[in-house]
PDB file of N, CA and C in Angstrom:
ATOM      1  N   UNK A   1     -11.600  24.181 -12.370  1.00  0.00           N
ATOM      2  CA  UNK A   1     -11.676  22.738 -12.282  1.00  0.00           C
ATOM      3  C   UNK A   1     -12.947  22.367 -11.522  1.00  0.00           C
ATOM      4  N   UNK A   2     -14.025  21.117 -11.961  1.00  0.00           N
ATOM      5  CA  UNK A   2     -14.720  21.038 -11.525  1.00  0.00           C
ATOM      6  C   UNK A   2     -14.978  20.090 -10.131  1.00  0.00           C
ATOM      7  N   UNK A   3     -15.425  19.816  -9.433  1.00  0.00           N
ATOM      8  CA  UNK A   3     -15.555  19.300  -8.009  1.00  0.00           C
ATOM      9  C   UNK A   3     -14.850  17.727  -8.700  1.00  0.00           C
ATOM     10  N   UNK A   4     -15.915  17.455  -9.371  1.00  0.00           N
ATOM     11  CA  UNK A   4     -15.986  15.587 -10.427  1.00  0.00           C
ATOM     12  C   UNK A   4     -14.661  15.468 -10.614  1.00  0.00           C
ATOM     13  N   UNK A   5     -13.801  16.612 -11.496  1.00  0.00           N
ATOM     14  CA  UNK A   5     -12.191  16.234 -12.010  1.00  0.00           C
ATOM     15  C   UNK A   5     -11.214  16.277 -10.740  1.00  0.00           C
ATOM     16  N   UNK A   6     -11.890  17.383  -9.676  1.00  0.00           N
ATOM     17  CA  UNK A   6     -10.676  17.441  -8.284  1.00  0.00           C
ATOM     18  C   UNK A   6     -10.902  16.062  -7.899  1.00  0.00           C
ATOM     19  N   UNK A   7     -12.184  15.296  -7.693  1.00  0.00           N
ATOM     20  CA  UNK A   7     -12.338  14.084  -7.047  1.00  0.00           C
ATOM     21  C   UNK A   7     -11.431  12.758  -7.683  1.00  0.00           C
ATOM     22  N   UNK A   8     -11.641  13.363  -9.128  1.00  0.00           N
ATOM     23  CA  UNK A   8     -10.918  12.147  -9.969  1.00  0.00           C
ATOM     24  C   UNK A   8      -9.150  12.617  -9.675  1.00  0.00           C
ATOM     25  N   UNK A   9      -8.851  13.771  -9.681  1.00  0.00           N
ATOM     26  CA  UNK A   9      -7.352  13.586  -9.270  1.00  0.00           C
ATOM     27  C   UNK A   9      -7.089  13.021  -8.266  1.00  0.00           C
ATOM     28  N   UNK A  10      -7.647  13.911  -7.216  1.00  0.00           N
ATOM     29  CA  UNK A  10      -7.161  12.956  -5.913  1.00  0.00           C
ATOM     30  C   UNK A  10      -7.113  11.224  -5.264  1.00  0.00           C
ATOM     31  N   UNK A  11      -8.614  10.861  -6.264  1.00  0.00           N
ATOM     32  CA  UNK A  11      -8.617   9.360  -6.183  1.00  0.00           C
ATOM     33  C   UNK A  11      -7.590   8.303  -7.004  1.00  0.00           C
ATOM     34  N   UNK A  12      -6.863   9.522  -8.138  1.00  0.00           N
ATOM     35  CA  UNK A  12      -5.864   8.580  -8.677  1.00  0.00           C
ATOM     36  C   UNK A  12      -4.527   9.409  -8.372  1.00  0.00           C
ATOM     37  N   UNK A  13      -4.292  10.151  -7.436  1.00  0.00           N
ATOM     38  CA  UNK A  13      -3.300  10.173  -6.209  1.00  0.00           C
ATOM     39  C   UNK A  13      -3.217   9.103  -5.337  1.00  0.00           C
ATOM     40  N   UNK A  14      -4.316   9.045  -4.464  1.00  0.00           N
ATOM     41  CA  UNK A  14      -4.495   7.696  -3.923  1.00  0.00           C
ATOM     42  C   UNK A  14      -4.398   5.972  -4.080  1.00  0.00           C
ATOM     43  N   UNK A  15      -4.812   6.400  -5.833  1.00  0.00           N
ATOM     44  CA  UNK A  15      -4.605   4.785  -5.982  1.00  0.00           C
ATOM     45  C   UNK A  15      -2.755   4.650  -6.338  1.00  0.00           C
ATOM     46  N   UNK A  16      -2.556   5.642  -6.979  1.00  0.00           N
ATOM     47  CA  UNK A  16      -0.901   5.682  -6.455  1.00  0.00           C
ATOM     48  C   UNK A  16      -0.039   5.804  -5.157  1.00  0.00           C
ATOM     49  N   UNK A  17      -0.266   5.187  -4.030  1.00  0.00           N
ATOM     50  CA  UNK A  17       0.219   5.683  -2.494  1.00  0.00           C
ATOM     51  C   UNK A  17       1.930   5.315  -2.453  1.00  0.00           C
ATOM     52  N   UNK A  18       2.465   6.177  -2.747  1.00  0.00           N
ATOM     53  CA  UNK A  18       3.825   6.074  -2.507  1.00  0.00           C
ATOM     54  C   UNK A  18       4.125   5.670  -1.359  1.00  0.00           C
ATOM     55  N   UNK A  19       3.693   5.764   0.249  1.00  0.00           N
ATOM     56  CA  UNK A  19       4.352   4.425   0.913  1.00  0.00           C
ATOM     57  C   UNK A  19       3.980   3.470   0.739  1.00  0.00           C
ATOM     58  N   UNK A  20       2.537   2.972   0.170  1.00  0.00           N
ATOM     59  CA  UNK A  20       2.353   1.621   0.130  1.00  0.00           C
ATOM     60  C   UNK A  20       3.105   1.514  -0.933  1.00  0.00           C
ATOM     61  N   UNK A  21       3.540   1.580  -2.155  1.00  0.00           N
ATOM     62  CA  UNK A  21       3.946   1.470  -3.098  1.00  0.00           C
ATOM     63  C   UNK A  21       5.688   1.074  -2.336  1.00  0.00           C
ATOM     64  N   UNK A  22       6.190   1.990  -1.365  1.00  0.00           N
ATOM     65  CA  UNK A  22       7.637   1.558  -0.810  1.00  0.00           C
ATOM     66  C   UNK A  22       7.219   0.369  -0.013  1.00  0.00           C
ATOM     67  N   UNK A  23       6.101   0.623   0.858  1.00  0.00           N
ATOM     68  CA  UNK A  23       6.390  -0.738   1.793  1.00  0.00           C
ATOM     69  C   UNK A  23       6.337  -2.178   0.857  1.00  0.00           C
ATOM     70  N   UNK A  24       5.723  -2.309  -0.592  1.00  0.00           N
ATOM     71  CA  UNK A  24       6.017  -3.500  -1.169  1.00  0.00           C
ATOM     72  C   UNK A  24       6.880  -3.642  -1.783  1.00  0.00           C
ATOM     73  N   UNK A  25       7.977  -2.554  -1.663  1.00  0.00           N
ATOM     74  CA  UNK A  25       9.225  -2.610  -2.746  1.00  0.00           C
ATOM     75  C   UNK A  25       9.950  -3.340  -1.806  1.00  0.00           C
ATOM     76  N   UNK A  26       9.763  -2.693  -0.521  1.00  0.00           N
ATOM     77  CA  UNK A  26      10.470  -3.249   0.788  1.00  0.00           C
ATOM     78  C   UNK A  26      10.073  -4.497   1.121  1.00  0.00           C
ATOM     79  N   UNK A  27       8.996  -5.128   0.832  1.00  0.00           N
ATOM     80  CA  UNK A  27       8.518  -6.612   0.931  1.00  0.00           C
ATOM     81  C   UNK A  27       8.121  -6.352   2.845  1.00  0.00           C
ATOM     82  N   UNK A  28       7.634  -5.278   2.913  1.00  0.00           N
ATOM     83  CA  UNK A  28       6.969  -4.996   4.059  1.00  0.00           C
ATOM     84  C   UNK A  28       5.482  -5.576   3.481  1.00  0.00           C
ATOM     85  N   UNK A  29       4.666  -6.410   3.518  1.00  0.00           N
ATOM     86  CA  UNK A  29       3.922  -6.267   3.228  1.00  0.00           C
ATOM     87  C   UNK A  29       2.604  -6.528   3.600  1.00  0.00           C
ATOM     88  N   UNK A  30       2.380  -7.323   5.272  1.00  0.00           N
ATOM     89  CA  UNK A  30       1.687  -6.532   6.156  1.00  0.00           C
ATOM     90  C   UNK A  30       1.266  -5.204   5.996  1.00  0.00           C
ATOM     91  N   UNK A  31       2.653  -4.728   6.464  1.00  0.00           N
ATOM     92  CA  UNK A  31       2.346  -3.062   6.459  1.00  0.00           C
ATOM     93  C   UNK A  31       1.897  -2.648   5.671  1.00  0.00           C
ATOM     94  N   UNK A  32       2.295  -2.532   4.325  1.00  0.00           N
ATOM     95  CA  UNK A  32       1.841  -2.383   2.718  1.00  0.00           C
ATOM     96  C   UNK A  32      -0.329  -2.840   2.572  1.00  0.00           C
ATOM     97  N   UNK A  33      -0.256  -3.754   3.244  1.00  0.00           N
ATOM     98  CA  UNK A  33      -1.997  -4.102   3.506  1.00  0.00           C
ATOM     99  C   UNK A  33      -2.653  -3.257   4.147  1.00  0.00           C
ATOM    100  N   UNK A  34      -2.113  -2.745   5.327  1.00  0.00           N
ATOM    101  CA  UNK A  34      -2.476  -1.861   6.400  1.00  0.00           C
ATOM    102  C   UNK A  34      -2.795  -0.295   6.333  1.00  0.00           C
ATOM    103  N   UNK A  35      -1.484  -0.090   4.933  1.00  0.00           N
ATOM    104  CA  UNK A  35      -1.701   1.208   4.406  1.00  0.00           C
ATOM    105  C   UNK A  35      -3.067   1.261   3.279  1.00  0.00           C
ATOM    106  N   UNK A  36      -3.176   0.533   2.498  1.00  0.00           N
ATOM    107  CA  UNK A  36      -4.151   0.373   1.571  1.00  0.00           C
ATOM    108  C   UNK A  36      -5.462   0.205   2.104  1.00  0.00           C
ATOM    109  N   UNK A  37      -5.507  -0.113   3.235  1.00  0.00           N
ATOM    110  CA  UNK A  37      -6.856  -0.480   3.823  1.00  0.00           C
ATOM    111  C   UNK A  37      -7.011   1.300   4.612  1.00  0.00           C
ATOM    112  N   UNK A  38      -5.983   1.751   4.484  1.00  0.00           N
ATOM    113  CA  UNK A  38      -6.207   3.353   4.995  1.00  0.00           C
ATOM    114  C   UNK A  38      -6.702   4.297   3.906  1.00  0.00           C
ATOM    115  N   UNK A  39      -6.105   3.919   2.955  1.00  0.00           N
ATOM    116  CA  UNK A  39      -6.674   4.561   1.325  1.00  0.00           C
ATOM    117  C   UNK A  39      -7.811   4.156   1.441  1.00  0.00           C
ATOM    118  N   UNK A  40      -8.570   2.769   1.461  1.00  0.00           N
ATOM    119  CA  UNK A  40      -9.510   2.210   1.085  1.00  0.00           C
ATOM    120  C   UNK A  40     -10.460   3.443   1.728  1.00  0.00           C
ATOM    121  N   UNK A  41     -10.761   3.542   3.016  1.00  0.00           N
ATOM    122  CA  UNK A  41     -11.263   4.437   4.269  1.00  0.00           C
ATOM    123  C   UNK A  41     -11.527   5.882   3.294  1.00  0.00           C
ATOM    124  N   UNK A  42     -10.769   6.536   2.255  1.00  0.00           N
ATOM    125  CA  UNK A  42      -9.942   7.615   2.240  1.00  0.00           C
ATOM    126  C   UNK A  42     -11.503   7.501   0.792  1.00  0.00           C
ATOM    127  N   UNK A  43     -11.168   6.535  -0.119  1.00  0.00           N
ATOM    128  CA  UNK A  43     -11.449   7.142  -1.370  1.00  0.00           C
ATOM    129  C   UNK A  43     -13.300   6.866  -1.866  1.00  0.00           C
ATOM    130  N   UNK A  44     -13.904   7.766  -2.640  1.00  0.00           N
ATOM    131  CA  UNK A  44     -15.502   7.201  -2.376  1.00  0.00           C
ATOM    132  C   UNK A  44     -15.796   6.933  -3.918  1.00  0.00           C
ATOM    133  N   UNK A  45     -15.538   6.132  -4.889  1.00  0.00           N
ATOM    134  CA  UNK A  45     -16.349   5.323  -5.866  1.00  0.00           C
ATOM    135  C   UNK A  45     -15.905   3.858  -5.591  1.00  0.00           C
ATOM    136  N   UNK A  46     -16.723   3.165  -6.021  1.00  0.00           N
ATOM    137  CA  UNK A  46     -16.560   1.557  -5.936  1.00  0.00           C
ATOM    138  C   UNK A  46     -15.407   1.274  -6.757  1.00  0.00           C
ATOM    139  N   UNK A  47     -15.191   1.759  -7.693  1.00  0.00           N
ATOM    140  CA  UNK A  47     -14.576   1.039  -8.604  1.00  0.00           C
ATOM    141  C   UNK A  47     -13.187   1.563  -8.008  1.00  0.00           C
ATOM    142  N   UNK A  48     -12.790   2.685  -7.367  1.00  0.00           N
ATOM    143  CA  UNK A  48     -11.503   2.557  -6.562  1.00  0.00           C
ATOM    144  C   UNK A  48     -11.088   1.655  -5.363  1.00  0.00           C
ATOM    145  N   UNK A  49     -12.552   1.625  -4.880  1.00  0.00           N
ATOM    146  CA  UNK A  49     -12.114   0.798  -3.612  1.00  0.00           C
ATOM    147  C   UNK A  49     -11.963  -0.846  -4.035  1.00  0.00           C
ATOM    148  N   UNK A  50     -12.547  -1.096  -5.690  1.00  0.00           N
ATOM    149  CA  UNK A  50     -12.664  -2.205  -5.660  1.00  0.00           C
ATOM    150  C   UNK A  50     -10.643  -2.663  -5.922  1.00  0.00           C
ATOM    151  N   UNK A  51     -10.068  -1.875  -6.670  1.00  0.00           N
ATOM    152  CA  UNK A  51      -8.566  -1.387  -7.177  1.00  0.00           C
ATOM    153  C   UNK A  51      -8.014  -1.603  -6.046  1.00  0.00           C
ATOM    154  N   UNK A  52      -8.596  -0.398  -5.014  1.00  0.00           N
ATOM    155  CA  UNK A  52      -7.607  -0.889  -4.089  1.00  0.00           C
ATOM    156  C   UNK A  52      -7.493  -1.757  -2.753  1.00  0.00           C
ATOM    157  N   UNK A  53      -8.910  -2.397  -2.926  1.00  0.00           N
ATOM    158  CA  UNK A  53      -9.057  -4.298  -1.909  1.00  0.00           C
ATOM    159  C   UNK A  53      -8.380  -5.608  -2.985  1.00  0.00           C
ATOM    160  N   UNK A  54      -8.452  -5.317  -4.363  1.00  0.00           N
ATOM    161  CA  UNK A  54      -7.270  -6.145  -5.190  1.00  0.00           C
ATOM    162  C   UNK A  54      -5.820  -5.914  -4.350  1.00  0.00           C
ATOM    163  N   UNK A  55      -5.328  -5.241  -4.453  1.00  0.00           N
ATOM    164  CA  UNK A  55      -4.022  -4.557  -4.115  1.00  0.00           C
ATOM    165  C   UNK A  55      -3.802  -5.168  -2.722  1.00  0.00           C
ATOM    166  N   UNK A  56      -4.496  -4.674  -1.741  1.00  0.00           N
ATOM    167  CA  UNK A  56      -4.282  -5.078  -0.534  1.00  0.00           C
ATOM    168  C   UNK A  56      -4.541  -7.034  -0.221  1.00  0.00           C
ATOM    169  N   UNK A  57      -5.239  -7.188  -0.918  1.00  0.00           N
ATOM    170  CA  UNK A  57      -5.326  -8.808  -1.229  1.00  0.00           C
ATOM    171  C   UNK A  57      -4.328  -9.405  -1.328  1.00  0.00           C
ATOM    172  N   UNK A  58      -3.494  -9.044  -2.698  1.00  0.00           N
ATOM    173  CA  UNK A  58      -2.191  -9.392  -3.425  1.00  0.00           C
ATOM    174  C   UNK A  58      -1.247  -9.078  -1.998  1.00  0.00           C
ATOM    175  N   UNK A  59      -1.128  -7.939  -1.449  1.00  0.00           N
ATOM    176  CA  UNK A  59      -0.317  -7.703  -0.320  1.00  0.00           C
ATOM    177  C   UNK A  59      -0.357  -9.035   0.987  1.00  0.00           C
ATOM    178  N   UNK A  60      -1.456  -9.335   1.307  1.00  0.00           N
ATOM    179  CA  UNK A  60      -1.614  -9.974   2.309  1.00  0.00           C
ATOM    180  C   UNK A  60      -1.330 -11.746   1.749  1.00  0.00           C
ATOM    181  N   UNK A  61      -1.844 -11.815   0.427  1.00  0.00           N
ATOM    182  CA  UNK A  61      -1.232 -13.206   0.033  1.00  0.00           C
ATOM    183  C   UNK A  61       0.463 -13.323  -0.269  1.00  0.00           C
ATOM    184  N   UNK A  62       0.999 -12.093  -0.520  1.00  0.00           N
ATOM    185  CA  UNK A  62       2.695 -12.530  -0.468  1.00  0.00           C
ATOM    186  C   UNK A  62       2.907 -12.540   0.926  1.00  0.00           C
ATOM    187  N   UNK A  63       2.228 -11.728   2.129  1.00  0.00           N
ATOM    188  CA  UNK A  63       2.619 -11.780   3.297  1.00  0.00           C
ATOM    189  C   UNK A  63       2.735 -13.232   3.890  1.00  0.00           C
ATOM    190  N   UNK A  64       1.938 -13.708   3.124  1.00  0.00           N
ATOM    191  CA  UNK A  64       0.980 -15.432   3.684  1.00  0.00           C
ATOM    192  C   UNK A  64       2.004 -16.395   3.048  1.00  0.00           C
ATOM    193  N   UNK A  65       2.647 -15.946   1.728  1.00  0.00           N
ATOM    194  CA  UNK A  65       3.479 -16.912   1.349  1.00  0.00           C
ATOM    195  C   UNK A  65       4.641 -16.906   1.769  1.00  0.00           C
ATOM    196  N   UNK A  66       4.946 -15.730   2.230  1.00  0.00           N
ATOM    197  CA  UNK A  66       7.019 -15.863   2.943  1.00  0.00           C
ATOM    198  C   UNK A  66       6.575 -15.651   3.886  1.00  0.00           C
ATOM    199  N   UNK A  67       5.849 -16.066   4.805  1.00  0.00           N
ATOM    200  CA  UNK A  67       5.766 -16.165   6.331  1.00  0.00           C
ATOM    201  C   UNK A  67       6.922 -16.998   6.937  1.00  0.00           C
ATOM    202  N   UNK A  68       8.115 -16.387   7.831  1.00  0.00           N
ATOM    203  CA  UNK A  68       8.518 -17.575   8.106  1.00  0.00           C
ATOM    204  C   UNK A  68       9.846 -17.559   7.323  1.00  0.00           C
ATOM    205  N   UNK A  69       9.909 -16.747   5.986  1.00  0.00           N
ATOM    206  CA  UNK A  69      10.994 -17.235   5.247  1.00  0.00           C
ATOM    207  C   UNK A  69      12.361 -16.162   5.214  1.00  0.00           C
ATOM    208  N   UNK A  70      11.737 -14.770   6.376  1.00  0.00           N
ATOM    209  CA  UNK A  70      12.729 -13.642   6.515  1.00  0.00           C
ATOM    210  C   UNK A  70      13.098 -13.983   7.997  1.00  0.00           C
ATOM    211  N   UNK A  71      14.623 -13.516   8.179  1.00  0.00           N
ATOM    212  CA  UNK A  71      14.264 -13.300  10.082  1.00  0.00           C
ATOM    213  C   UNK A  71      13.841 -11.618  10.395  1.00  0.00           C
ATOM    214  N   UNK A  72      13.607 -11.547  11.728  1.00  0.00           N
ATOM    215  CA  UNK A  72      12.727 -10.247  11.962  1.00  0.00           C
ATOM    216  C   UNK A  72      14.129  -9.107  11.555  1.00  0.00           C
ATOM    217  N   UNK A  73      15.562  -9.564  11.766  1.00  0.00           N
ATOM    218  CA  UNK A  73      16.426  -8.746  11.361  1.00  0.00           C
ATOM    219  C   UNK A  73      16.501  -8.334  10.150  1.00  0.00           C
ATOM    220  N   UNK A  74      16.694  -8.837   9.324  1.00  0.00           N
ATOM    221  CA  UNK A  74      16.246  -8.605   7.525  1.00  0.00           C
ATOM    222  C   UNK A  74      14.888  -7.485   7.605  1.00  0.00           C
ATOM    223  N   UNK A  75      14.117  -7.761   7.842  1.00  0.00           N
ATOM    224  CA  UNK A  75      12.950  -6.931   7.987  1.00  0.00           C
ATOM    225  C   UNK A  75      13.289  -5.447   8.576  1.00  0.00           C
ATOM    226  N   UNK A  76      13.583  -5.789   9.763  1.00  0.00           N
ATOM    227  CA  UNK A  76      13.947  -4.678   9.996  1.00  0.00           C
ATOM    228  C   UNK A  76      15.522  -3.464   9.320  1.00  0.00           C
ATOM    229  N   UNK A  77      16.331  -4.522   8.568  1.00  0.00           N
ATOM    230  CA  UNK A  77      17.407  -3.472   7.953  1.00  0.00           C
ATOM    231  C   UNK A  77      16.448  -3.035   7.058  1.00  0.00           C
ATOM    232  N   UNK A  78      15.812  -3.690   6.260  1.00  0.00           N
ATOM    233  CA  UNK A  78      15.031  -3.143   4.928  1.00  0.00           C
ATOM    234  C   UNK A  78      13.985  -1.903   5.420  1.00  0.00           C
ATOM    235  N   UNK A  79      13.479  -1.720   6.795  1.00  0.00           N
ATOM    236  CA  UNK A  79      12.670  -0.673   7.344  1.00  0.00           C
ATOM    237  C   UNK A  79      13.496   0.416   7.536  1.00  0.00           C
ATOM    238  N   UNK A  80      14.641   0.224   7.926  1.00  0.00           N
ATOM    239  CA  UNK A  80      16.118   1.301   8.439  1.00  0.00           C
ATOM    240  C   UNK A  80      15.837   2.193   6.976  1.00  0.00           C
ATOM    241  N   UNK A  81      16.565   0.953   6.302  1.00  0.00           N
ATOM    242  CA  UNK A  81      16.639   1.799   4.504  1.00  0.00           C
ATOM    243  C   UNK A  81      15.660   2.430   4.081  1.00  0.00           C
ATOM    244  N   UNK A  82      14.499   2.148   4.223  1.00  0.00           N
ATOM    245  CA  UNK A  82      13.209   2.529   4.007  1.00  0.00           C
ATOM    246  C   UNK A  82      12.960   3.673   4.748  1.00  0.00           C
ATOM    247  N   UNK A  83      13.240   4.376   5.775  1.00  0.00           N
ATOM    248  CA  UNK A  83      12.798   5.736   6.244  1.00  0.00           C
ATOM    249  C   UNK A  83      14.300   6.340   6.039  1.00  0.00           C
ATOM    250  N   UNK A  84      15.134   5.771   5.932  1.00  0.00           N
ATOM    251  CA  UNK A  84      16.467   6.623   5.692  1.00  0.00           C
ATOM    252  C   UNK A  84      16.349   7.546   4.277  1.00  0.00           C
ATOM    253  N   UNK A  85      15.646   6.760   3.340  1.00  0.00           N
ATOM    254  CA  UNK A  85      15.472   7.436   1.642  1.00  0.00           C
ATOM    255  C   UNK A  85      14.603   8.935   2.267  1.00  0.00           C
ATOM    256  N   UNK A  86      13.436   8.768   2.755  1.00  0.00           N
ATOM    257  CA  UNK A  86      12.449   9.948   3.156  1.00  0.00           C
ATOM    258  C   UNK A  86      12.948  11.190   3.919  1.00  0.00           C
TER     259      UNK A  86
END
């Protein structure tokens, strides 16, 4: 396998991040921003990082729209459930 195809697997490992992918199932999605901006750090062509500052965008605008509309308890059962699966 050549260096080019290991790079291309791993960058579309990355653009798949299974916790960010849970923290928005979980409607964590702060957190879900926070992780993607760790990928972002992680992966080196533009056109991934551009994939995954979309992503983290979308994350931080649902964060922006239910601000306010969970209490911190809800949040936190859905975090319980969320490391209990792992």
């Amino acid at each position: 396998m050549s260096e080019t195809e290991s790079s291309t697997i791993t960058e579309a490992m990355l653009l798949n991040d299974g916790i960010a992918e849970a923290l928005e199932r979980a409607g964590l999605w702060r957190r879900a921003a926070t992780r993607w901006l760790l990928i972002f750090d992680r992966v080196e062509t533009d056109r991934a990082r551009e994939r995954i500052a979309l992503r983290r965008e979308a994350c931080l605008r649902m964060a922006s729209s239910t601000a306010g509309s969970e209490g911190g308890e809800k949040c936190h059962k859905r975090l319980r459930m969320l490391l209990a699966t792992k």
